[in-house]
N, C-alpha and C. Protein backbone atom coordinates (compact mmCIF):
# COMPACT_ATOMS: atom_id res chain seq x y z
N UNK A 1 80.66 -5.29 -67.28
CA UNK A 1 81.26 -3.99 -67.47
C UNK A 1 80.33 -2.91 -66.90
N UNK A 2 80.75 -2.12 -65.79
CA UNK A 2 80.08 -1.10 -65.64
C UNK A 2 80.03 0.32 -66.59
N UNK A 3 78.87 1.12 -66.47
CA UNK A 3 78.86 2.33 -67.24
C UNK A 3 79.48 3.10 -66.01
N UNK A 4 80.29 4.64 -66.83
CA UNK A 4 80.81 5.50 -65.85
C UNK A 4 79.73 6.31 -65.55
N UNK A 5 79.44 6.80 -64.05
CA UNK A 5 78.33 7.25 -63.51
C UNK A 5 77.98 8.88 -64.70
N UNK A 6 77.26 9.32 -65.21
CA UNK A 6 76.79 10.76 -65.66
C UNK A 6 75.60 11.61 -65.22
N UNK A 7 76.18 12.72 -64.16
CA UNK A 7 75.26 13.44 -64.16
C UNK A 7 73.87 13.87 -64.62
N UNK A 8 72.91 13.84 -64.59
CA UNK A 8 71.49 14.08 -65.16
C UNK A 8 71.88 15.75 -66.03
N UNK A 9 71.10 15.71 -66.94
CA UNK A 9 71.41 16.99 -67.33
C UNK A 9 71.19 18.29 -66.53
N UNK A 10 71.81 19.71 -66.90
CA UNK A 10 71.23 20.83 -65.90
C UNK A 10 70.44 21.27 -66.77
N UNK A 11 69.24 21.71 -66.06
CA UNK A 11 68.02 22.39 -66.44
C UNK A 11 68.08 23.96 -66.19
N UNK A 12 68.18 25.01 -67.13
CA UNK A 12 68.52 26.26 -66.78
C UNK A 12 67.32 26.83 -66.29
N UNK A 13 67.38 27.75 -65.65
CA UNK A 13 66.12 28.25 -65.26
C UNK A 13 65.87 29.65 -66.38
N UNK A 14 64.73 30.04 -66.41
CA UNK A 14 64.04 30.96 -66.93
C UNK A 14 64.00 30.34 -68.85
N UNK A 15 63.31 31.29 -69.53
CA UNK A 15 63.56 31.07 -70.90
C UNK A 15 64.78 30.08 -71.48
N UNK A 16 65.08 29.99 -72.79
CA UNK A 16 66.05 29.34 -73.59
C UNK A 16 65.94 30.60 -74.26
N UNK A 17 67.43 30.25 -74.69
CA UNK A 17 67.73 32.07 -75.27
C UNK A 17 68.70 31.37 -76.93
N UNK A 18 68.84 32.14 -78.11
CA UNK A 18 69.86 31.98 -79.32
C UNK A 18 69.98 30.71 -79.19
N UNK A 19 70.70 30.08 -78.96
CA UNK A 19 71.15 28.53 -79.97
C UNK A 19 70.70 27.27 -78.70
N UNK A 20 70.23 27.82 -77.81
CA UNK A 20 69.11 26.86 -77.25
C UNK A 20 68.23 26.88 -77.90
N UNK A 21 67.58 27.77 -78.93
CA UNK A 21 66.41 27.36 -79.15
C UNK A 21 66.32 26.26 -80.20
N UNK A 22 66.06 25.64 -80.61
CA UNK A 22 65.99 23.84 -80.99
C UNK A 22 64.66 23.87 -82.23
N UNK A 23 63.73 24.65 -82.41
CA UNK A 23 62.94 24.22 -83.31
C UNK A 23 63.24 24.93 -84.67
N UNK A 24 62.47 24.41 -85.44
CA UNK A 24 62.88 24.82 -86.86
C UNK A 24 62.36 26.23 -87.44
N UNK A 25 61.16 26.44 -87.13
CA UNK A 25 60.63 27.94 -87.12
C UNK A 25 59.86 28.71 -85.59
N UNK A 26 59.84 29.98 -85.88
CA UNK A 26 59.50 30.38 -84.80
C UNK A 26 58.43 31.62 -85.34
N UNK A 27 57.66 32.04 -84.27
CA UNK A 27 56.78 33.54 -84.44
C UNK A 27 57.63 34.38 -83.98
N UNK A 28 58.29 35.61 -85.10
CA UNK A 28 59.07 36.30 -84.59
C UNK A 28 58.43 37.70 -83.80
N UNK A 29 59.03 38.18 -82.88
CA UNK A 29 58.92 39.67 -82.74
C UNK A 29 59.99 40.06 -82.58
N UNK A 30 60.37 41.52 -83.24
CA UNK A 30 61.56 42.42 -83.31
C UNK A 30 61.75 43.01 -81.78
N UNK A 31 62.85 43.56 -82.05
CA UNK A 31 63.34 44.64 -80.85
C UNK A 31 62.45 45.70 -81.04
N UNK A 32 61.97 45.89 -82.12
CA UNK A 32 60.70 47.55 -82.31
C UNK A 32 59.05 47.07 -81.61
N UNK A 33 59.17 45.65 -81.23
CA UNK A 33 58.02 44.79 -80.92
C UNK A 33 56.97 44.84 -82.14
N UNK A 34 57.37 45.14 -83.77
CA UNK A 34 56.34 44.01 -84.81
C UNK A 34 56.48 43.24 -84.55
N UNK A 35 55.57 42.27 -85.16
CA UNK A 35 55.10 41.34 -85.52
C UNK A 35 56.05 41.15 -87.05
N UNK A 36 56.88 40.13 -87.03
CA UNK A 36 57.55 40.01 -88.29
C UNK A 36 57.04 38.59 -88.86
N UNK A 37 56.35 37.77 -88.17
CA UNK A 37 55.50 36.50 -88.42
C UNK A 37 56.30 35.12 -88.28
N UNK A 38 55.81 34.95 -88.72
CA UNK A 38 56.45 32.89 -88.87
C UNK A 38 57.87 33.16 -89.37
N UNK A 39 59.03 33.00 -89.06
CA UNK A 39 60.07 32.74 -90.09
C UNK A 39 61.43 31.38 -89.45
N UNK A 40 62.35 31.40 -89.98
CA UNK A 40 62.70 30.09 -89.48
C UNK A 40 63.82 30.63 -88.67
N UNK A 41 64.33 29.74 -87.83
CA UNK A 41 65.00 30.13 -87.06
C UNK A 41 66.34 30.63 -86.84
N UNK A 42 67.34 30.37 -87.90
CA UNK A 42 68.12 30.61 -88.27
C UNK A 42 67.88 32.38 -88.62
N UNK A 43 67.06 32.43 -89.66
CA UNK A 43 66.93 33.76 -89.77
C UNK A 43 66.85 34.61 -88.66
N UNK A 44 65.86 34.07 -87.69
CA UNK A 44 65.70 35.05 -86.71
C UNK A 44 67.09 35.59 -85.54
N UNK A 45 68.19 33.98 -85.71
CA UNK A 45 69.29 34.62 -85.03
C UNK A 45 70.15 35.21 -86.03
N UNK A 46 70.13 35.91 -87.17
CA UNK A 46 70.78 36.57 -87.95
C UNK A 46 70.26 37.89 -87.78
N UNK A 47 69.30 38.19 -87.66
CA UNK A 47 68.57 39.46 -87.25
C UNK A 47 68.86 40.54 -85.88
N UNK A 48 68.99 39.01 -84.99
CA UNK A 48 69.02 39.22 -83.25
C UNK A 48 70.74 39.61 -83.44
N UNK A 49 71.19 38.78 -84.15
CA UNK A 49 72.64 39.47 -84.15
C UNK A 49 72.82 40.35 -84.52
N UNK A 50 72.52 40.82 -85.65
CA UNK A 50 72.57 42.25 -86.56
C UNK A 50 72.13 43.16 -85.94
N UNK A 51 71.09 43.26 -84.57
CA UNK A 51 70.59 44.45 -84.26
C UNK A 51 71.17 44.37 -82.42
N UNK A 52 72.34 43.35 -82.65
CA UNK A 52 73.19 43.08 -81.09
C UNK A 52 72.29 43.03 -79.69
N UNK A 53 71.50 42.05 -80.28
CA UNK A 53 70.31 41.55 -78.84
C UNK A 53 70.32 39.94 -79.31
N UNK A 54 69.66 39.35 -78.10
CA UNK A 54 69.65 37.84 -78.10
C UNK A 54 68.04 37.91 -78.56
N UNK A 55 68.12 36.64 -78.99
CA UNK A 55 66.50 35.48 -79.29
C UNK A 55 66.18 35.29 -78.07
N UNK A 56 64.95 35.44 -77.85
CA UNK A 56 64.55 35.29 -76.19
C UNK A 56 63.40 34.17 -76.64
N UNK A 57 62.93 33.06 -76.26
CA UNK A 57 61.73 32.59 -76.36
C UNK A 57 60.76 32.55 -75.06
N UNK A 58 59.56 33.45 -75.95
CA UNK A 58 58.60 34.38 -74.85
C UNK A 58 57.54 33.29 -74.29
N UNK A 59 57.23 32.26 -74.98
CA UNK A 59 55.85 31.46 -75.32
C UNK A 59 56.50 29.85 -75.98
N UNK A 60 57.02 28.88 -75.09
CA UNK A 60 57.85 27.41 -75.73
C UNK A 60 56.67 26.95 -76.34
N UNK A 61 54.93 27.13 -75.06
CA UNK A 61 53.88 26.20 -75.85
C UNK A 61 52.99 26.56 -76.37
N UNK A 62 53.25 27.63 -77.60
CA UNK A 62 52.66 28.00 -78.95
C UNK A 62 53.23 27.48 -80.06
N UNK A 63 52.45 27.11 -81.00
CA UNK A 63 52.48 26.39 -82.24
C UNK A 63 52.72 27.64 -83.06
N UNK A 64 53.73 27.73 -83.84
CA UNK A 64 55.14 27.76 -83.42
C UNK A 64 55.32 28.55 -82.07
N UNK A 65 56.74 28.47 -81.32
CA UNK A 65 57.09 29.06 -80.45
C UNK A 65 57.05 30.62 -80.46
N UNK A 66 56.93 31.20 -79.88
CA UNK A 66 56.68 33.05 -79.85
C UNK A 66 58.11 33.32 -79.24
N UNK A 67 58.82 33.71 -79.97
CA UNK A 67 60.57 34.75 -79.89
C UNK A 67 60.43 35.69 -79.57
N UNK A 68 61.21 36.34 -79.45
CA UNK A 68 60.95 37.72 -79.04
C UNK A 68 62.73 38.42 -79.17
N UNK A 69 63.05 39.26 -79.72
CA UNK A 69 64.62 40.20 -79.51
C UNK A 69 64.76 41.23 -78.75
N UNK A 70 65.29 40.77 -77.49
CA UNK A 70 65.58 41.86 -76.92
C UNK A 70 66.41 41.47 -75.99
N UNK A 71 67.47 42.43 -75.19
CA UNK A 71 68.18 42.19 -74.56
C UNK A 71 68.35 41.41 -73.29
N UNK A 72 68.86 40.29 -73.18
CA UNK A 72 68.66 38.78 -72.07
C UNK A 72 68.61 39.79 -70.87
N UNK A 73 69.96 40.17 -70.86
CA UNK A 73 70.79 40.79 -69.11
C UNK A 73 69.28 41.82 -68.81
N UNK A 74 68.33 42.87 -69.06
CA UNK A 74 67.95 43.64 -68.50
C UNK A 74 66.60 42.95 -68.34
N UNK A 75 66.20 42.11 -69.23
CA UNK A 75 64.86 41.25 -69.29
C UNK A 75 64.54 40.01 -67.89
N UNK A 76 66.12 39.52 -67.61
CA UNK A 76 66.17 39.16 -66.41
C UNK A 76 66.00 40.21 -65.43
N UNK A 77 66.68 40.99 -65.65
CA UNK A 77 66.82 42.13 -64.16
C UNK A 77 65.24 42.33 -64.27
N UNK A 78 64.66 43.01 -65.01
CA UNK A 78 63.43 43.33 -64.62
C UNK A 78 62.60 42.15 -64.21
N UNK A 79 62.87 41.55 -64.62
CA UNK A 79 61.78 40.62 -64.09
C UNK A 79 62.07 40.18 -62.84
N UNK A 80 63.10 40.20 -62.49
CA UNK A 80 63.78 40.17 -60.75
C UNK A 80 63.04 41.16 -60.06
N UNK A 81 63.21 41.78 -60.41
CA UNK A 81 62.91 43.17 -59.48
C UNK A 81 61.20 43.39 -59.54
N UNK A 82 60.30 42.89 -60.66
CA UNK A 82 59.29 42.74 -60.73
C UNK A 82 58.65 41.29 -59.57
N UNK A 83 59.14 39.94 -59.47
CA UNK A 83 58.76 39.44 -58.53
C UNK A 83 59.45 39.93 -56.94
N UNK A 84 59.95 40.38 -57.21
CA UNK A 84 60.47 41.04 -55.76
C UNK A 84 59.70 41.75 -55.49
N UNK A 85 58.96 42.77 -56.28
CA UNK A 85 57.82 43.67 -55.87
C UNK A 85 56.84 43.21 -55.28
N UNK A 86 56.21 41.89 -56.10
CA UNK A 86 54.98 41.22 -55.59
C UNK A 86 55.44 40.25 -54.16
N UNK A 87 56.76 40.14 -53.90
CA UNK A 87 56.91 39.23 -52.69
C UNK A 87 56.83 40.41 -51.79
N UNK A 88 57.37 41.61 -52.05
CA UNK A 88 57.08 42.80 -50.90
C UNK A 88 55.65 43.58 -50.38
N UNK A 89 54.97 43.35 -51.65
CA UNK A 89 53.28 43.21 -51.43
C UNK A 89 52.70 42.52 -50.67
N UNK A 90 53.33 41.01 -50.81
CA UNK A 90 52.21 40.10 -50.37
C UNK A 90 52.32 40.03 -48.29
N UNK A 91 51.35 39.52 -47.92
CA UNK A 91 51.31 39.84 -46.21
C UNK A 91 50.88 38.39 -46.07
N UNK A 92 52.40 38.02 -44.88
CA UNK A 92 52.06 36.76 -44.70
C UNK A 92 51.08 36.95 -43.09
N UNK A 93 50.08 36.24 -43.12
CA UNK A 93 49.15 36.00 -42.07
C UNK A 93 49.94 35.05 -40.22
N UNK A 94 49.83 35.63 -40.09
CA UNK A 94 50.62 35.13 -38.70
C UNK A 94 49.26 34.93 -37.59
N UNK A 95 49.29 33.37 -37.02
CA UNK A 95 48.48 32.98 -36.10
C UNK A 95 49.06 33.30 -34.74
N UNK A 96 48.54 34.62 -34.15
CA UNK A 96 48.92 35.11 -32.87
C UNK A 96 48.01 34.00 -31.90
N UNK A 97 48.65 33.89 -30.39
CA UNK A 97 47.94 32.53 -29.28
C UNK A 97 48.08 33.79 -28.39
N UNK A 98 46.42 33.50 -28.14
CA UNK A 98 46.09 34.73 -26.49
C UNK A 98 45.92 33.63 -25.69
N UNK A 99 46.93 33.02 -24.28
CA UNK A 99 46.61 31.83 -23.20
C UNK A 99 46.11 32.47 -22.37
N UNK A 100 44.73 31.82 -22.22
CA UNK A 100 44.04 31.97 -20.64
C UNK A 100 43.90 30.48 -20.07
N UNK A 101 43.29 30.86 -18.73
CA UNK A 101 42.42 30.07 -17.94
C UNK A 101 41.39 30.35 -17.20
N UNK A 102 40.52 29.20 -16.98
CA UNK A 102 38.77 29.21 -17.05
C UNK A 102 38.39 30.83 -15.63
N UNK A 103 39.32 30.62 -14.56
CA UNK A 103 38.80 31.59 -13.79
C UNK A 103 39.66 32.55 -14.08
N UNK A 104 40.06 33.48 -15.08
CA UNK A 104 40.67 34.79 -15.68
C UNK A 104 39.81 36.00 -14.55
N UNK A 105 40.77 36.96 -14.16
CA UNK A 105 40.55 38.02 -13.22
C UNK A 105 40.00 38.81 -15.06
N UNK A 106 39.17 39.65 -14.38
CA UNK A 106 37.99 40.61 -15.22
C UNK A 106 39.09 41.46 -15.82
N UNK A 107 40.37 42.39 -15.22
CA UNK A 107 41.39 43.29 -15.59
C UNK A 107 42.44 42.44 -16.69
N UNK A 108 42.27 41.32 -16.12
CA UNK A 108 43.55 40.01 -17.20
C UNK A 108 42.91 39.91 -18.15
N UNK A 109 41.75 40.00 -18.05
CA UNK A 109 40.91 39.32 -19.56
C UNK A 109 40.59 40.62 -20.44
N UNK A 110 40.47 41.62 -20.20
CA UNK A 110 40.02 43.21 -20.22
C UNK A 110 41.93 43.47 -21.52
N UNK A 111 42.93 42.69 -20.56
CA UNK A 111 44.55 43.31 -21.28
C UNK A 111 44.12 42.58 -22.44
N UNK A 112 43.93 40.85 -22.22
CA UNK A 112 43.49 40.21 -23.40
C UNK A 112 43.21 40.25 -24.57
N UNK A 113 42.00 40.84 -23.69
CA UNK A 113 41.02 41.35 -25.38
C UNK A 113 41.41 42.44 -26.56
N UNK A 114 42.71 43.69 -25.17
CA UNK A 114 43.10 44.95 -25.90
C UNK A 114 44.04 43.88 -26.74
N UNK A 115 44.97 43.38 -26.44
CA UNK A 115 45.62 42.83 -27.17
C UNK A 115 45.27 41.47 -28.57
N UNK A 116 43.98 41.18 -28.18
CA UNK A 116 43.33 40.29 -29.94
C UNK A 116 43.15 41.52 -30.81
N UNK A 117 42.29 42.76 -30.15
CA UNK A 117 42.35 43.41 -31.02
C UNK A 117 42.94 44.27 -31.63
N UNK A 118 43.88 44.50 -31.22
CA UNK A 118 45.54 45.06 -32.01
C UNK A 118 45.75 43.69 -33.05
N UNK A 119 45.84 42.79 -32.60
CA UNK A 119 45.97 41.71 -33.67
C UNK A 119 45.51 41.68 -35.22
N UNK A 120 44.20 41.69 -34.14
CA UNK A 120 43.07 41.90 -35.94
C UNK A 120 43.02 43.33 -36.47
N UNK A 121 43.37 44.25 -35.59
CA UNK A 121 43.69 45.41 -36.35
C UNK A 121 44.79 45.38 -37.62
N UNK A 122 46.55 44.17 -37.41
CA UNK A 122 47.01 44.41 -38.23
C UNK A 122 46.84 42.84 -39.26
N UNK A 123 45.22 41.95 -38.96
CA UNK A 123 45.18 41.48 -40.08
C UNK A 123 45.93 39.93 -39.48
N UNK A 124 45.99 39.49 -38.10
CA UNK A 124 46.84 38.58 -38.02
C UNK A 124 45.48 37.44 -37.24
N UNK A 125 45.40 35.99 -37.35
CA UNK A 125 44.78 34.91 -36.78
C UNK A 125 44.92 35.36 -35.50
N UNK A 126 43.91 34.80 -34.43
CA UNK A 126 44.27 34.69 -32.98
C UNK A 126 43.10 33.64 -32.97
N UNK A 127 44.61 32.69 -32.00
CA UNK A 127 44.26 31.27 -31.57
C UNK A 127 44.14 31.35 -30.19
N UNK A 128 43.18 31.11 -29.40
CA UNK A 128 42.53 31.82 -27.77
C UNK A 128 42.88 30.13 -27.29
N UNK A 129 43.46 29.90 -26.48
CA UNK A 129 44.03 28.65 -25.45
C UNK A 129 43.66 28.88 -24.24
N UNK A 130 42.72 28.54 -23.50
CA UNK A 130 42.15 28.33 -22.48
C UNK A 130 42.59 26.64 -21.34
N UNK A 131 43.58 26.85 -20.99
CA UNK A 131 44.46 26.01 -20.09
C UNK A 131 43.88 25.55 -18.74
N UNK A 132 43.41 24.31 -18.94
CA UNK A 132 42.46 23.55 -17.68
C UNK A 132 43.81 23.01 -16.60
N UNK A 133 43.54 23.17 -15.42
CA UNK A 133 44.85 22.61 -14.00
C UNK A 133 44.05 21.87 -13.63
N UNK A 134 44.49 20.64 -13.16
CA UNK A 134 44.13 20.16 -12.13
C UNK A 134 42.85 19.78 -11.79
N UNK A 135 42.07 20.39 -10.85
CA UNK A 135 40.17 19.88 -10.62
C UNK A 135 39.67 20.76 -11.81
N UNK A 136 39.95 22.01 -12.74
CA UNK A 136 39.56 22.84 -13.44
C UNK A 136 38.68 21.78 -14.57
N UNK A 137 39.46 20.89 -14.97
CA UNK A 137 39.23 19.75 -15.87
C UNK A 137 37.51 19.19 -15.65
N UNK A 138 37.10 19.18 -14.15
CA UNK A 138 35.41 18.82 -14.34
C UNK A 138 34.66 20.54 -14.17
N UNK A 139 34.88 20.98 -14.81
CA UNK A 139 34.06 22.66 -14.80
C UNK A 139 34.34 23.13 -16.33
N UNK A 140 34.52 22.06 -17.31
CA UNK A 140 34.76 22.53 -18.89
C UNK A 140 33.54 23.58 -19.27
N UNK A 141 32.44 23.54 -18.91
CA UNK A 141 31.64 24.42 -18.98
C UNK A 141 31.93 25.84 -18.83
N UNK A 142 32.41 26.32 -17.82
CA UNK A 142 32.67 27.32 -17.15
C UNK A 142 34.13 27.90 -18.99
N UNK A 143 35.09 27.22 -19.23
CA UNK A 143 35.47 27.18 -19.87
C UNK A 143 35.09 27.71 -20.98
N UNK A 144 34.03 27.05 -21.48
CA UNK A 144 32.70 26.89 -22.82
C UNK A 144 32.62 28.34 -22.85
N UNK A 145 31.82 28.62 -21.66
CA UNK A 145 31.81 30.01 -21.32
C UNK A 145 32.04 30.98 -22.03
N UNK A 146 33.34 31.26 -20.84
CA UNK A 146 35.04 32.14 -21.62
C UNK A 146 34.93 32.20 -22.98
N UNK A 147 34.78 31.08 -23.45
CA UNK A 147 35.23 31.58 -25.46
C UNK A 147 34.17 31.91 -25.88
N UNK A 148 32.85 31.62 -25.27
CA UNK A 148 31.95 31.90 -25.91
C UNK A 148 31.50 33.66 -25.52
N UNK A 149 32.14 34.01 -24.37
CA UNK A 149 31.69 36.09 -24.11
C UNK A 149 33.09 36.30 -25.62
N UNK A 150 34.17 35.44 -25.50
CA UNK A 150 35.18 36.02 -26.34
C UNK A 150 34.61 36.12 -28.06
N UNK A 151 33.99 35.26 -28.20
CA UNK A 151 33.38 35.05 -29.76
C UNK A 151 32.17 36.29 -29.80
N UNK A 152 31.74 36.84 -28.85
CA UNK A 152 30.72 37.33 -28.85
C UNK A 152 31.09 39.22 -28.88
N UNK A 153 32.04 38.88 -27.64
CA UNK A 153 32.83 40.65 -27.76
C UNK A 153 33.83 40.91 -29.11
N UNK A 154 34.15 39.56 -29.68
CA UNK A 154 34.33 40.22 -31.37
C UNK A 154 33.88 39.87 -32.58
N UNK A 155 32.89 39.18 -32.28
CA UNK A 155 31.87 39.09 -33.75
C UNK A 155 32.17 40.19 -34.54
N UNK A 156 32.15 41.53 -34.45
CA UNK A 156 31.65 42.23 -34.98
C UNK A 156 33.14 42.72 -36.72
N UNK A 157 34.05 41.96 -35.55
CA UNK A 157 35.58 42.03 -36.46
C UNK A 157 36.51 41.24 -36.96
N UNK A 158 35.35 39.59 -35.85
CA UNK A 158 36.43 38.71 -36.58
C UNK A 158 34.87 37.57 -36.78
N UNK A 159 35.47 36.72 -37.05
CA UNK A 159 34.46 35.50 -37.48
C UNK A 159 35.63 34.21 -36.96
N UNK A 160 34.53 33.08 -36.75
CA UNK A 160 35.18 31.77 -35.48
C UNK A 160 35.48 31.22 -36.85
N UNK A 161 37.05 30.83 -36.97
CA UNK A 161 37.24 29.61 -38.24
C UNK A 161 37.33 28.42 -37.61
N UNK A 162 37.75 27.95 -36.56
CA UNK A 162 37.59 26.84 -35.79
C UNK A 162 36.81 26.93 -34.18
N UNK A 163 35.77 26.14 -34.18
CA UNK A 163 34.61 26.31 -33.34
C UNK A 163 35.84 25.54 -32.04
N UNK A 164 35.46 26.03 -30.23
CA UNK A 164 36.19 25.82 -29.57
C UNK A 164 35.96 24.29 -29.63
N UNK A 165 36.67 22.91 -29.13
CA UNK A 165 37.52 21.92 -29.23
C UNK A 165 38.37 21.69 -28.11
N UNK A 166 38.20 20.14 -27.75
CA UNK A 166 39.18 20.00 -26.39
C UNK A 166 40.26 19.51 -26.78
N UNK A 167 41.54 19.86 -26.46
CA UNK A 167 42.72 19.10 -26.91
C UNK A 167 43.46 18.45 -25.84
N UNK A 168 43.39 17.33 -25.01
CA UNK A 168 44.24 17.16 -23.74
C UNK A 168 43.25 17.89 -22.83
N UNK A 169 44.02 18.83 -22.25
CA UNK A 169 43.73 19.63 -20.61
C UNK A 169 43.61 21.10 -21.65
N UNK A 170 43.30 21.44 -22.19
CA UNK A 170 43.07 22.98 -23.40
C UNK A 170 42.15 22.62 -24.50
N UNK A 171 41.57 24.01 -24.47
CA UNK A 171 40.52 23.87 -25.11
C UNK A 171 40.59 25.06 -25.92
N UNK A 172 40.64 24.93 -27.40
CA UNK A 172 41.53 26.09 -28.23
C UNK A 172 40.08 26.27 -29.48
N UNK A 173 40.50 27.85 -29.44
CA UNK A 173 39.10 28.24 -30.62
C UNK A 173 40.44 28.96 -31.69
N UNK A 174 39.95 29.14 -33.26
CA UNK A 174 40.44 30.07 -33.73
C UNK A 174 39.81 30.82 -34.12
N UNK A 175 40.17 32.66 -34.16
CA UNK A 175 39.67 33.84 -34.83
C UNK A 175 40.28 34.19 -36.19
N UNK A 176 39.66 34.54 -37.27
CA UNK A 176 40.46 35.27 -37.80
C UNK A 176 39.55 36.68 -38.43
N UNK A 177 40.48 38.07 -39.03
CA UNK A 177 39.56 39.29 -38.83
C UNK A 177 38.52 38.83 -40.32
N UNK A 178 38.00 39.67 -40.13
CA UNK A 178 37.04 39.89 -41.54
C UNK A 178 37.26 40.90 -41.97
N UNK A 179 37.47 41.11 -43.80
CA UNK A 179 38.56 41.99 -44.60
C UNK A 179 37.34 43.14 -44.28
C-alpha cells in the first residue's frame, strides 16, 4: 500500500504571531512597552485582544519566550523599509579590468592610469591585464615592468591585493583603493 504523497510543512517567514505561539508561558511586554513579566499565554492573548493588537514573539530563544503587543501589519512594514535602508547604504565593490600590452604608447598608458584613478576615486577594484601576442611571450620581463611603474604610480591610493601572475599569454595584478 502506498502513502498519499504530503507536502513538507510551510515555514512562515518572520516572527510567529497569537495562536502560533505554542508555549505555555511567555515574558510579556505591553503595547505601553512595560514589562508585565512571566505570565501564561493564554492570558497574554486576552490582553492583545482587549487592547486590538496581535502577540508578536520578539525573542523564540529566551527562557521563557519574550512577546511583545503590538501591531503585526506596521511592525512588518517597518522593518521592510528598515532593511531596505541598509541594502541602499551598503556599496557593492565592482572589479573594474584596465587591458594593456607590454609595448603601451606613453599617451595610452597616461588615458590608463586617468582612468584606474577615477576608479579608485569611486572605491571600485582594478584588475590591470597585460596581454602577451605572439614573440611578446619571450620579453615577460619587459611586462614585469609595466605593472611594476603601475604599482608604483599608485601606491600612494591603492595597495597590490594580488601580486602580478601569469595566466596563459596574460599576466594580471589586482588593485584595490585604501579607505
Amino acid at each position: 500500500m502506498r502513502r498519499p504523497f504530503r507536502a513538507p510543512p510551510t515555514t512562515k517567514e518572520g516572527p510567529r504571531t497569537n495562536q502560533e505561539i505554542r508555549v505555555r508561558e511567555v515574558q510579556l511586554i505591553d503595547h505601553e512597552g512595560s514589562n508585565r513579566g512571566i505570565v501564561l499565554t493564554e492570558e497574554a492573548m486576552d490582553i492583545a485582544v482587549g487592547a486590538g493588537l496581535d502577540l508578536v514573539e520578539i525573542q523564540p530563544n529566551a527562557q521563557p519566550p519574550v512577546c511583545k503587543i503590538l501591531d503585526y501589519g506596521r511592525y512588518k512594514y517597518q522593518s521592510q523599509k528598515k532593511a531596505a535602508e541598509t541594502r541602499k547604504k551598503q556599496k557593492t565593490v565592482e572589479i573594474k579590468e584596465i587591458k594593456m600590452r607590454p609595448n603601451i604608447d606613453t599617451h595610452d598608458y597616461e588615458v590608463k592610469m586617468r582612468n584606474m584613478l577615477r576608479f579608485f576615486g569611486d572605491g571600485d577594484k582594478v584588475k590591470v591585464t597585460l596581454r602577451f601576442r605572439g614573440r611578446e611571450m619571450a620579453h615577460q620581463d619587459l611586462g614585469m615592468k609595466l605593472l611594476n611603474k603601475v604599482r608604483l604610480e599608485t601606491e600612494e591610493i591603492a595597495k597590490v591585493e594580488s601580486n602580478p601572475r601569469l595566466e596563459g599569454r596574460q599576466m594580471v595584478m589586482v588593485l584595490s583603493p585604501i579607505k
